[in-house]
PDB file of N, CA and C in Angstrom:
ATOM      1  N   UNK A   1      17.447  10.139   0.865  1.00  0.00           N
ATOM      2  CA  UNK A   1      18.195  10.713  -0.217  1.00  0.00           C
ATOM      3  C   UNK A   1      18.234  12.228  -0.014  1.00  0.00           C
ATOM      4  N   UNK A   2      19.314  12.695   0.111  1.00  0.00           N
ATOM      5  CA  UNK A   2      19.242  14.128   0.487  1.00  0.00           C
ATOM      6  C   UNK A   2      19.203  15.113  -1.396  1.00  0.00           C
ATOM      7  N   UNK A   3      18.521  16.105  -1.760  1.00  0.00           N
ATOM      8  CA  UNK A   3      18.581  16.731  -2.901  1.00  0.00           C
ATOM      9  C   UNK A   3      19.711  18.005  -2.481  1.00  0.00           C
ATOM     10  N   UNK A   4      20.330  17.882  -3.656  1.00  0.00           N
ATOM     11  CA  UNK A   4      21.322  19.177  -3.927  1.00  0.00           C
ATOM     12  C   UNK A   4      20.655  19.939  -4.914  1.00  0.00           C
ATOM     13  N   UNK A   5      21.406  21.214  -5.007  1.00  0.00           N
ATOM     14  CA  UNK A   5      20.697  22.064  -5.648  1.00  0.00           C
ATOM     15  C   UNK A   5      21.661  21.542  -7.146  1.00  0.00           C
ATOM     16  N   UNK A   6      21.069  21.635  -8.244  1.00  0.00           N
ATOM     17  CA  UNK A   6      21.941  21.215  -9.445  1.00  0.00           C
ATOM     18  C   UNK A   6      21.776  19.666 -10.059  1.00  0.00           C
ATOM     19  N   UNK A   7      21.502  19.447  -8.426  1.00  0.00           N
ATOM     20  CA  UNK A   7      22.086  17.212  -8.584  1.00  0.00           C
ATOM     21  C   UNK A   7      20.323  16.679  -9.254  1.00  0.00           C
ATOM     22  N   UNK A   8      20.345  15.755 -10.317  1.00  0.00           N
ATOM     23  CA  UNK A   8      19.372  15.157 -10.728  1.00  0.00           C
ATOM     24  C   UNK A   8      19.658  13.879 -10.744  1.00  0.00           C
ATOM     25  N   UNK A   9      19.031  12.960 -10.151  1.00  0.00           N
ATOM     26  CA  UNK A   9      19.380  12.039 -10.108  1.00  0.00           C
ATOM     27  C   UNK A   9      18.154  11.324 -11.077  1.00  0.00           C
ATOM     28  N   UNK A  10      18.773  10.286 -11.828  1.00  0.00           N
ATOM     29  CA  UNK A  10      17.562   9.869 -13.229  1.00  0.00           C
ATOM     30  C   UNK A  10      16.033   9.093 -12.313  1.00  0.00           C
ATOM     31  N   UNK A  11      15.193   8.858 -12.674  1.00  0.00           N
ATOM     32  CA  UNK A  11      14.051   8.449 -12.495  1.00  0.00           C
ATOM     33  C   UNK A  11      14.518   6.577 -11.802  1.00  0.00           C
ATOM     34  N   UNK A  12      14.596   6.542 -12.722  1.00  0.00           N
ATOM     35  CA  UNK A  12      14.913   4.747 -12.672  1.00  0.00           C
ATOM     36  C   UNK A  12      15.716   4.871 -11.592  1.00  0.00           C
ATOM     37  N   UNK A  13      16.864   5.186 -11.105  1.00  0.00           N
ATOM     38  CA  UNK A  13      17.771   5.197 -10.302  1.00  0.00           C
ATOM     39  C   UNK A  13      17.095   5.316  -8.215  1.00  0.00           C
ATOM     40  N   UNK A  14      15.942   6.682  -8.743  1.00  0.00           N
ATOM     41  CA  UNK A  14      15.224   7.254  -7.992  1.00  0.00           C
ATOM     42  C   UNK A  14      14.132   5.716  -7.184  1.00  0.00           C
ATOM     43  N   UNK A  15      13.650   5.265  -8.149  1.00  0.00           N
ATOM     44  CA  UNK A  15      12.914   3.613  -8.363  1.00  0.00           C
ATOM     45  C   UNK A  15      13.251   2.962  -7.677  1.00  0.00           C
ATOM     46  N   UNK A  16      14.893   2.538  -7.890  1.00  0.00           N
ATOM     47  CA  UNK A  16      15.293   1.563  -7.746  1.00  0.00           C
ATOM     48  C   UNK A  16      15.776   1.845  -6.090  1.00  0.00           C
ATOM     49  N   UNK A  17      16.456   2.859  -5.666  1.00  0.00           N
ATOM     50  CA  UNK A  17      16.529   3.579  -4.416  1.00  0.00           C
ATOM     51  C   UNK A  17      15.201   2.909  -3.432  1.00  0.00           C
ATOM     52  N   UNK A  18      14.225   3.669  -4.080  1.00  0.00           N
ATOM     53  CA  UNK A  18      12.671   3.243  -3.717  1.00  0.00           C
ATOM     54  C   UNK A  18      12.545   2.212  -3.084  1.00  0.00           C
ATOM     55  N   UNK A  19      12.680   1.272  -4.145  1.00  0.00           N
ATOM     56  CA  UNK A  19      12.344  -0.285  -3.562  1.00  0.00           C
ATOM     57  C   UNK A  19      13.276  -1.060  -2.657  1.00  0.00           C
ATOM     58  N   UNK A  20      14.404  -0.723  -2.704  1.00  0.00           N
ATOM     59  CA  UNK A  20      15.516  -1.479  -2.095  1.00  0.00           C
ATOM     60  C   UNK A  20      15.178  -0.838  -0.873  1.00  0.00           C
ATOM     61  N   UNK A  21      14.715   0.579  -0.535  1.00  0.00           N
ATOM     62  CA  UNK A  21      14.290   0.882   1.260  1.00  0.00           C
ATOM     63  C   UNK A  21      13.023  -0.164   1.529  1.00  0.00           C
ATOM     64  N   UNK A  22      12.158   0.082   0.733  1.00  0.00           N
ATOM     65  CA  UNK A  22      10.874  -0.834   1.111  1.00  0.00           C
ATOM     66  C   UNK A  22      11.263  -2.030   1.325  1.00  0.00           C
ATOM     67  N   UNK A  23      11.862  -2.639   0.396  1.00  0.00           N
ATOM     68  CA  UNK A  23      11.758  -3.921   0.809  1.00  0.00           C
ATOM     69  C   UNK A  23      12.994  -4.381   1.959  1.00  0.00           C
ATOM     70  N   UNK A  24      13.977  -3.400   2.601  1.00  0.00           N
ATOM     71  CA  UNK A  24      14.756  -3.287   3.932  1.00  0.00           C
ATOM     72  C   UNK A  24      13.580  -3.082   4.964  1.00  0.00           C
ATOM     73  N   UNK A  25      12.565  -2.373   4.350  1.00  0.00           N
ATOM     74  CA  UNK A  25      11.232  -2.738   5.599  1.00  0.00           C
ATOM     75  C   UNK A  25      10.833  -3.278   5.711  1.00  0.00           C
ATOM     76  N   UNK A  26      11.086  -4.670   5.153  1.00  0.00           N
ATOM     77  CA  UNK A  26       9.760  -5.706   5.118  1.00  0.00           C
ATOM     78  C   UNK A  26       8.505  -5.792   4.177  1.00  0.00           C
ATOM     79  N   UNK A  27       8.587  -5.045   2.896  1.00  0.00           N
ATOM     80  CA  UNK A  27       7.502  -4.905   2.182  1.00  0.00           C
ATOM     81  C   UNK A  27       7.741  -5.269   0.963  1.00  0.00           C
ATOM     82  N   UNK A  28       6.767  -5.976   0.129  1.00  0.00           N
ATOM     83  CA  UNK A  28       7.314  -6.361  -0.958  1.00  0.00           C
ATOM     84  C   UNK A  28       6.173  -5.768  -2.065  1.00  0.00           C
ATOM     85  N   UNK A  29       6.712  -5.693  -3.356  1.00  0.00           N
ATOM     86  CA  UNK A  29       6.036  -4.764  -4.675  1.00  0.00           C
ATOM     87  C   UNK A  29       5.033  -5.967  -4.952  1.00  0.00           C
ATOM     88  N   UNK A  30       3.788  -5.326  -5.186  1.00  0.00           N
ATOM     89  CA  UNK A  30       2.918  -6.261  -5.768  1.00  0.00           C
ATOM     90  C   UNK A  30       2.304  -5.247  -6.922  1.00  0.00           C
ATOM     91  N   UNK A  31       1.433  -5.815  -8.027  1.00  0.00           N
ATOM     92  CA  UNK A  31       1.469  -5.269  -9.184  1.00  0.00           C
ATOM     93  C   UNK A  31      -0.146  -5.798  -9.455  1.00  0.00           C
ATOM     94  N   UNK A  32      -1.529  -5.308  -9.684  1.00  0.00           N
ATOM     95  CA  UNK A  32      -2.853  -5.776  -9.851  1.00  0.00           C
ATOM     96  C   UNK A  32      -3.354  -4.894 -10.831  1.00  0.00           C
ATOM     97  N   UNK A  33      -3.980  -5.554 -11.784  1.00  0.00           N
ATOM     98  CA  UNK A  33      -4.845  -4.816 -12.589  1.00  0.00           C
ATOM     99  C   UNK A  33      -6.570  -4.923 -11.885  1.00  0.00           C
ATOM    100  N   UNK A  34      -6.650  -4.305 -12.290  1.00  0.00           N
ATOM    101  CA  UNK A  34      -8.278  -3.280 -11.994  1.00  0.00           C
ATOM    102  C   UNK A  34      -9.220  -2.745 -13.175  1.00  0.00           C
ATOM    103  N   UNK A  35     -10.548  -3.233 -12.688  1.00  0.00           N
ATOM    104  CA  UNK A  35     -11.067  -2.601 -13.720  1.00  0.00           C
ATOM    105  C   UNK A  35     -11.117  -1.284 -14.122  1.00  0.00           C
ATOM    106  N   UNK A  36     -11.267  -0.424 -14.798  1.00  0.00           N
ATOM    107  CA  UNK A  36     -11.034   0.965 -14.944  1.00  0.00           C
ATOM    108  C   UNK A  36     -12.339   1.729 -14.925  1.00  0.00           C
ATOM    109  N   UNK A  37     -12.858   1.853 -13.891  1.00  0.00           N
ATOM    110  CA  UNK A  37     -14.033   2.662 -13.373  1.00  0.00           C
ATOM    111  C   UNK A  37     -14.817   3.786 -13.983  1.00  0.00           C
ATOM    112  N   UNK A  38     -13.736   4.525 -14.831  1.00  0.00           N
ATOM    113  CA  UNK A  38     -14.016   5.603 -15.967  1.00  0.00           C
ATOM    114  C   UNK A  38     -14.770   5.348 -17.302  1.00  0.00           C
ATOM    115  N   UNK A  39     -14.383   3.942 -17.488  1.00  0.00           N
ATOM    116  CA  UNK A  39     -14.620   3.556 -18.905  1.00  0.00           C
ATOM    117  C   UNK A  39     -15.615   3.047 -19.626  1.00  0.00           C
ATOM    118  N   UNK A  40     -16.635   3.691 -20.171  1.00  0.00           N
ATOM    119  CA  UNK A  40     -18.165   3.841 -20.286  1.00  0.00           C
ATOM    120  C   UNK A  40     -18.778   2.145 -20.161  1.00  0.00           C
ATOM    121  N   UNK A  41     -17.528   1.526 -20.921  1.00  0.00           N
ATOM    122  CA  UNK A  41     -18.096   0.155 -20.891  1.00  0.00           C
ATOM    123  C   UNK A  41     -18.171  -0.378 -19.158  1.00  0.00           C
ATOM    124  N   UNK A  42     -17.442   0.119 -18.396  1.00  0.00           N
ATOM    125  CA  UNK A  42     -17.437  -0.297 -17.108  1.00  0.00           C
ATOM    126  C   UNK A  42     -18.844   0.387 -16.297  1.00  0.00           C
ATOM    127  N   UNK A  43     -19.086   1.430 -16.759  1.00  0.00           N
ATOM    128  CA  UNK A  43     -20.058   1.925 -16.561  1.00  0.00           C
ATOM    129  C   UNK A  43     -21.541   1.807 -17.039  1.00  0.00           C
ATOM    130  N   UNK A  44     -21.736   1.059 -17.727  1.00  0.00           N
ATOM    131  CA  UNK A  44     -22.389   0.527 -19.044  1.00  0.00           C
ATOM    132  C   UNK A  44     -22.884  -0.677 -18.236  1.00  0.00           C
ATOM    133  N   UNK A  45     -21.832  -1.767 -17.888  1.00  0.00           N
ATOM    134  CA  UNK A  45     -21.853  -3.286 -17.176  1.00  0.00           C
ATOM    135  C   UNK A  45     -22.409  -3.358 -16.139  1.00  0.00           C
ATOM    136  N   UNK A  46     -22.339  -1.839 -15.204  1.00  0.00           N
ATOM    137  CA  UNK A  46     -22.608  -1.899 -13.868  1.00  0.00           C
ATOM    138  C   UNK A  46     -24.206  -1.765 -13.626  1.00  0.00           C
ATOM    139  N   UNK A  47     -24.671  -0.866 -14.612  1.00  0.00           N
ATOM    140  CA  UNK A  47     -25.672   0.123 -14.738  1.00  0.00           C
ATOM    141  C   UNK A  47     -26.951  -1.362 -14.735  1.00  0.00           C
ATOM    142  N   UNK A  48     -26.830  -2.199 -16.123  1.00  0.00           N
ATOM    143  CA  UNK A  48     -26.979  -3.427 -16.175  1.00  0.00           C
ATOM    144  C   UNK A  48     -27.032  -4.480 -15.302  1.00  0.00           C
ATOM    145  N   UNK A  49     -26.031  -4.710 -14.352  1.00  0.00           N
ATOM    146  CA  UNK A  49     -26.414  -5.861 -13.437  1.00  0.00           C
ATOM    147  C   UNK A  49     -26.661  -5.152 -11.899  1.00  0.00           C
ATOM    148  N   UNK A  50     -26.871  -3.898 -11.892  1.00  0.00           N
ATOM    149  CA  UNK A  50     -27.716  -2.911 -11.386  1.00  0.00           C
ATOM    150  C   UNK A  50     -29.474  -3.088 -11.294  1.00  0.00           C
ATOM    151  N   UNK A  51     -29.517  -3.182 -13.164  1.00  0.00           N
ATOM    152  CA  UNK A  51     -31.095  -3.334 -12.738  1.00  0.00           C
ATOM    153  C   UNK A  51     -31.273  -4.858 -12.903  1.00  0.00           C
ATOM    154  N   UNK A  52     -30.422  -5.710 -13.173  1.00  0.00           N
ATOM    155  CA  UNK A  52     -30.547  -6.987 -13.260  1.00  0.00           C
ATOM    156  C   UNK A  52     -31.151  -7.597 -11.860  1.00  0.00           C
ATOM    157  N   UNK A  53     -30.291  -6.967 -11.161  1.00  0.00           N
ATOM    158  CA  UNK A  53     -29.932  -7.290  -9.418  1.00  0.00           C
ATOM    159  C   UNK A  53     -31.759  -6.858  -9.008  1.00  0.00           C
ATOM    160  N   UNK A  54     -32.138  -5.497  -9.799  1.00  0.00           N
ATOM    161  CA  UNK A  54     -33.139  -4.773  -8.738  1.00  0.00           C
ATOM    162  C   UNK A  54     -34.429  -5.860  -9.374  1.00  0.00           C
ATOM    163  N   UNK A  55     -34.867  -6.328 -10.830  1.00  0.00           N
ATOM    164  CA  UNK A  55     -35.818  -7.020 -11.143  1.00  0.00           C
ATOM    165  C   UNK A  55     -35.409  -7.938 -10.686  1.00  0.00           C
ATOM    166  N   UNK A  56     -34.836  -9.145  -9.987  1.00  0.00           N
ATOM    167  CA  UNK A  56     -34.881 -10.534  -9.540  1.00  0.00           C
ATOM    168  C   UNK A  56     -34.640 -10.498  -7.920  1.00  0.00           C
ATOM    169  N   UNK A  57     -34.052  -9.543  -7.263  1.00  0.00           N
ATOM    170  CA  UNK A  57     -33.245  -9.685  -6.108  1.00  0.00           C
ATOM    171  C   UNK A  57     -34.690  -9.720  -5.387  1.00  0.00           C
ATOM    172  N   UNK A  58     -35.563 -10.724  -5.248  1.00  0.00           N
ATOM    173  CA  UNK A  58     -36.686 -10.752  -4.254  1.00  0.00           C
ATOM    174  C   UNK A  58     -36.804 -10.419  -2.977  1.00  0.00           C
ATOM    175  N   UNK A  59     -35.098 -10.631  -2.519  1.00  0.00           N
ATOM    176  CA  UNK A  59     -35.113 -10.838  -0.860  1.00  0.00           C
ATOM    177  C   UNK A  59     -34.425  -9.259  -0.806  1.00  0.00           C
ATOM    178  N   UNK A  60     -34.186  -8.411  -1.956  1.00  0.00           N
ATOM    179  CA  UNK A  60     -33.503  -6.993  -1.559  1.00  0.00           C
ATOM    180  C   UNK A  60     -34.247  -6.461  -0.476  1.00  0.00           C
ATOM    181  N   UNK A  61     -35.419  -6.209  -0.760  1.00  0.00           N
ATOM    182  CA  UNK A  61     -36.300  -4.763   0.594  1.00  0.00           C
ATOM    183  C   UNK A  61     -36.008  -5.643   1.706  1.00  0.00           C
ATOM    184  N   UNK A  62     -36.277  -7.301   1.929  1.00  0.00           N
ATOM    185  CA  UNK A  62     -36.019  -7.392   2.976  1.00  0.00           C
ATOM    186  C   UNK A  62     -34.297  -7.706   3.857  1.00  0.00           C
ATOM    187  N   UNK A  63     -34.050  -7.746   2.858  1.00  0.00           N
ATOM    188  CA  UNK A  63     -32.320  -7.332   3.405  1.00  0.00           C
ATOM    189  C   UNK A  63     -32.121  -5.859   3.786  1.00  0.00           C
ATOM    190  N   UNK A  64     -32.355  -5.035   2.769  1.00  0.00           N
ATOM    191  CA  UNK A  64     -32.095  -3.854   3.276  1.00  0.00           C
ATOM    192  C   UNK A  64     -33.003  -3.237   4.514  1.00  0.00           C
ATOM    193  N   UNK A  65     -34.221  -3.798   4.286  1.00  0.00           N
ATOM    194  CA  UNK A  65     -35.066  -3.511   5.942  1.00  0.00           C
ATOM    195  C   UNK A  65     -33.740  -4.048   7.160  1.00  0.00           C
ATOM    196  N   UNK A  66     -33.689  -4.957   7.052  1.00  0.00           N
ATOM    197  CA  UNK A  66     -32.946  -5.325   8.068  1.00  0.00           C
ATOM    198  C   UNK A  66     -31.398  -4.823   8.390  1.00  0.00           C
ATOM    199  N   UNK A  67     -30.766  -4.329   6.891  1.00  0.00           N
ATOM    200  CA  UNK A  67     -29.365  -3.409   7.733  1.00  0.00           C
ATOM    201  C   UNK A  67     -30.016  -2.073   8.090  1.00  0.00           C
ATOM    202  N   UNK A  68     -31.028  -1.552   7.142  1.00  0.00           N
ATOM    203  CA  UNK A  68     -31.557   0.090   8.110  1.00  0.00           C
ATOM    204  C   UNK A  68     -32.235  -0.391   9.889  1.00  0.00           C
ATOM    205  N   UNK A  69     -32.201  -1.434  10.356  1.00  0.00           N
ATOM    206  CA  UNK A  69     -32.950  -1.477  11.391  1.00  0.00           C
ATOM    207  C   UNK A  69     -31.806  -1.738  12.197  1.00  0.00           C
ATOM    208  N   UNK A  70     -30.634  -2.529  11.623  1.00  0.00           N
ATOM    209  CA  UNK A  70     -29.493  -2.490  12.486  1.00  0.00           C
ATOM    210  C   UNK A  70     -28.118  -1.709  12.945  1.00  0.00           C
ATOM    211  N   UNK A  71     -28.678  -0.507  11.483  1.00  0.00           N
ATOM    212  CA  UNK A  71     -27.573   0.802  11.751  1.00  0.00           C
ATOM    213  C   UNK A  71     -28.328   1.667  12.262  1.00  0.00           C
ATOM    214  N   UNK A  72     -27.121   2.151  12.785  1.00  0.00           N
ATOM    215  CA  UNK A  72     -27.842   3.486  13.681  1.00  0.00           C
ATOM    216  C   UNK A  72     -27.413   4.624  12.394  1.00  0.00           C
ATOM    217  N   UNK A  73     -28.322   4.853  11.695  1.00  0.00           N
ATOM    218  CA  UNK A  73     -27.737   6.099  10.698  1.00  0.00           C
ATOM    219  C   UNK A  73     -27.735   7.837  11.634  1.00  0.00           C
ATOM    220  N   UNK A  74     -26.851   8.223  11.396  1.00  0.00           N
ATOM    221  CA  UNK A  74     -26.557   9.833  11.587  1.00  0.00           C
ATOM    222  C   UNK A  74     -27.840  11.032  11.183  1.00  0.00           C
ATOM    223  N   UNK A  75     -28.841  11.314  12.404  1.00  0.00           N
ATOM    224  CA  UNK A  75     -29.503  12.199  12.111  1.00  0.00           C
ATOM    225  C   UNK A  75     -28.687  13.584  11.468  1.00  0.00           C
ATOM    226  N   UNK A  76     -29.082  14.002  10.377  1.00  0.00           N
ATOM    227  CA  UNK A  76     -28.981  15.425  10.352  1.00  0.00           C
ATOM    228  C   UNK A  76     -28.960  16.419  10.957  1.00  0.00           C
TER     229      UNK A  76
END
């Protein structure tokens, strides 16, 4: 779409432009909701099956022994 100086072309129009190239590429619109990462309650839930995870997860130290023994972590 080339811009002129003056020329506005509306939003929706701009959209619709949009998608009709994408999907001449082979790509199609997909649309997902997500939890919202910001939102105290999301933050709240995590915090929770956080320590849920750390009092029961018996086999944690020895899982995590075993990915620190199989990464090579980045000396400082």
């Amino acid at each position: 779409m080339t811009r002129r100086t003056g020329h506005h072309v509306p939003a929706v129009e701009r959209m619709a432009n949009y998608r009709l190239r994408m999907r001449a590429a082979g790509m199609r619109l997909i649309q997902i909701w997500v939890p919202d990462t910001q939102a105290p309650a999301f933050v709240k839930k995590c915090r929770a099956q956080s320590r849920s995870i750390a009092r029961h997860d018996e086999a944690g130290d020895e899982a995590l022994s075993f990915i620190e023994s199989t990464y090579d972590w980045p000396r400082p």
